[in-house]
Protein backbone atom coordinates (compact mmCIF):
# COMPACT_ATOMS: atom_id res chain seq x y z
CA UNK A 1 35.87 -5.83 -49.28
CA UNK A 2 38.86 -7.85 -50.82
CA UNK A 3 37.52 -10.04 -54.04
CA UNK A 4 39.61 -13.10 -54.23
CA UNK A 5 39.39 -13.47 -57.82
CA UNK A 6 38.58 -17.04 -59.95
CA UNK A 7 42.40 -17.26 -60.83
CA UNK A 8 43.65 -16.06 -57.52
CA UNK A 9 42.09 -19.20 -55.66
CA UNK A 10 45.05 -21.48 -56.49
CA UNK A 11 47.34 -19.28 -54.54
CA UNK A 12 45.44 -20.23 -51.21
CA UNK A 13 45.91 -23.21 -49.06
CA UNK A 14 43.40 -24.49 -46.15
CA UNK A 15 45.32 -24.51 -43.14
CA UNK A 16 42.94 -25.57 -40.71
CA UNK A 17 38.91 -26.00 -41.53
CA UNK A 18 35.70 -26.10 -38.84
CA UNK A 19 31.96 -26.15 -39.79
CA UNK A 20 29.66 -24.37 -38.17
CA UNK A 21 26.72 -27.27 -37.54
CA UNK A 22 22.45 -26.95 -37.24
CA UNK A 23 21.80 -28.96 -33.58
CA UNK A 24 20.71 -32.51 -35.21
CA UNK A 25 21.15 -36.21 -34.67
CA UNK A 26 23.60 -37.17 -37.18
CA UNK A 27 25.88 -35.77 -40.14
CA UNK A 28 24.71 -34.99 -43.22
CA UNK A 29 26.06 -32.04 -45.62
CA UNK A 30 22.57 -29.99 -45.36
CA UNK A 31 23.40 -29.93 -41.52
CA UNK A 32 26.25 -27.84 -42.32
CA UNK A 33 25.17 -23.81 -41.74
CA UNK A 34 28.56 -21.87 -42.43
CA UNK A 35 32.18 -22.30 -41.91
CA UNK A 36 35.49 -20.74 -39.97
CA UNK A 37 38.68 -21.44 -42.16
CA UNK A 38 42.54 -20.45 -41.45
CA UNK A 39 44.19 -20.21 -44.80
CA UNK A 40 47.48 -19.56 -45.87
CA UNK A 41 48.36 -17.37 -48.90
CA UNK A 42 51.05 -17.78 -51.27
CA UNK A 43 52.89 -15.19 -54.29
CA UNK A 44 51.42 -13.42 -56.33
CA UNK A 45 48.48 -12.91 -54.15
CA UNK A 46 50.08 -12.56 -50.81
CA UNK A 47 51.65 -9.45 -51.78
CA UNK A 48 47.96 -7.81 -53.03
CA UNK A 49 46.53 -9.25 -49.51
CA UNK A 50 49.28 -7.85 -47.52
CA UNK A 51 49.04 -4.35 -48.81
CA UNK A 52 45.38 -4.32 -48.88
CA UNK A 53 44.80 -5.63 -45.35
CA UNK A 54 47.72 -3.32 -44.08
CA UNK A 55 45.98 -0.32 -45.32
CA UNK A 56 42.88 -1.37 -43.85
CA UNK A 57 43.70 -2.09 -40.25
CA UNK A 58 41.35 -0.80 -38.11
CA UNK A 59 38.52 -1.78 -40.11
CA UNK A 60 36.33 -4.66 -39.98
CA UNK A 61 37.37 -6.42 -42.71
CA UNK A 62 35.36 -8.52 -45.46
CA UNK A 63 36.66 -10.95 -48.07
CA UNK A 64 34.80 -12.47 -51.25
CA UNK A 65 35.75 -15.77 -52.70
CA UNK A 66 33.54 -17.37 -55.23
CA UNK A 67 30.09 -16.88 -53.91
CA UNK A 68 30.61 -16.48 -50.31
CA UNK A 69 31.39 -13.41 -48.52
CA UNK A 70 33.82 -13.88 -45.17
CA UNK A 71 34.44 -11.85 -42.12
CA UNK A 72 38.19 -11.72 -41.80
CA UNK A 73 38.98 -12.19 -37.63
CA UNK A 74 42.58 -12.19 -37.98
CA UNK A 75 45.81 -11.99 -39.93
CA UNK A 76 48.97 -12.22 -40.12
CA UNK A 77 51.31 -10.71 -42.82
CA UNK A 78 54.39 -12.37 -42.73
CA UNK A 79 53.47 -15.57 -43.70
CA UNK A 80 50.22 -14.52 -44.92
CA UNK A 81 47.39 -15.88 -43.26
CA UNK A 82 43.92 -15.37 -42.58
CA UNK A 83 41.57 -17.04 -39.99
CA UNK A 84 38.24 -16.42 -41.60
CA UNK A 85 34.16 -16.93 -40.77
CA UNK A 86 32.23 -17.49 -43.66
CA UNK A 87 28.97 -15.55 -43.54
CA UNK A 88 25.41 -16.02 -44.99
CA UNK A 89 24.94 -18.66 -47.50
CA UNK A 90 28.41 -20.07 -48.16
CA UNK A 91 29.99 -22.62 -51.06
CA UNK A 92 30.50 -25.97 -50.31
CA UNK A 93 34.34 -26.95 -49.76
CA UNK A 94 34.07 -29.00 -52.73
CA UNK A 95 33.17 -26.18 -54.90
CA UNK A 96 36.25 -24.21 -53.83
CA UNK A 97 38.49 -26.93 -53.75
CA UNK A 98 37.33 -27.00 -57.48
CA UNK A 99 37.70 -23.42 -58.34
CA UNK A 100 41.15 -24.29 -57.26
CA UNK A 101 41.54 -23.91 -53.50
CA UNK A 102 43.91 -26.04 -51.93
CA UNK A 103 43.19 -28.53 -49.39
């Protein structure tokens, strides 16, 4: 599992951002279940992603960011970017936008 640590957050950038929704009339925030995010990462951290998703290829591959733990589907090295699926009980947007994630 790659930790994204509390100080590493501000190198990331939401590239693209899709909710995962309950079946209900309406939108509210508690309808929201989970989350699928592309983001983009930029130096210093790109350079710890690339070399630890290089040496894990092959794997299925997890990420940690804050409280929420993410499956990674795909990536790319060069730019580095993830398309992520967030999985169990995952932090709002806001709160990562707070920690620092960009939007």
């Amino acid at each position: 599992m790659i930790t994204i640590k509390n100080e590493e957050i501000q190198y990331l950038k939401v590239d693209s951002f899709l909710p995962k929704m309950r079946v209900k009339m309406g939108f509210t925030g508690s309808n929201v279940m989970g989350y699928e995010m592309i983001l983009k990462a930029a130096s210093p951290l790109a350079e710890r992603l690339a070399e630890e998703l290089s040496a894990a290829e092959g794997k299925e591959l997890k990420m940690k960011m804050l409280n929420t733990e993410f499956v990674i589907h795909e990536y790319e090295t060069n730019p580095v970017t993830l398309k992520v699926e967030s999985i169990g009980e995952a932090d709002s947007l806001n709160a990562l936008n707070s920690a620092g994630l960009k939007v």
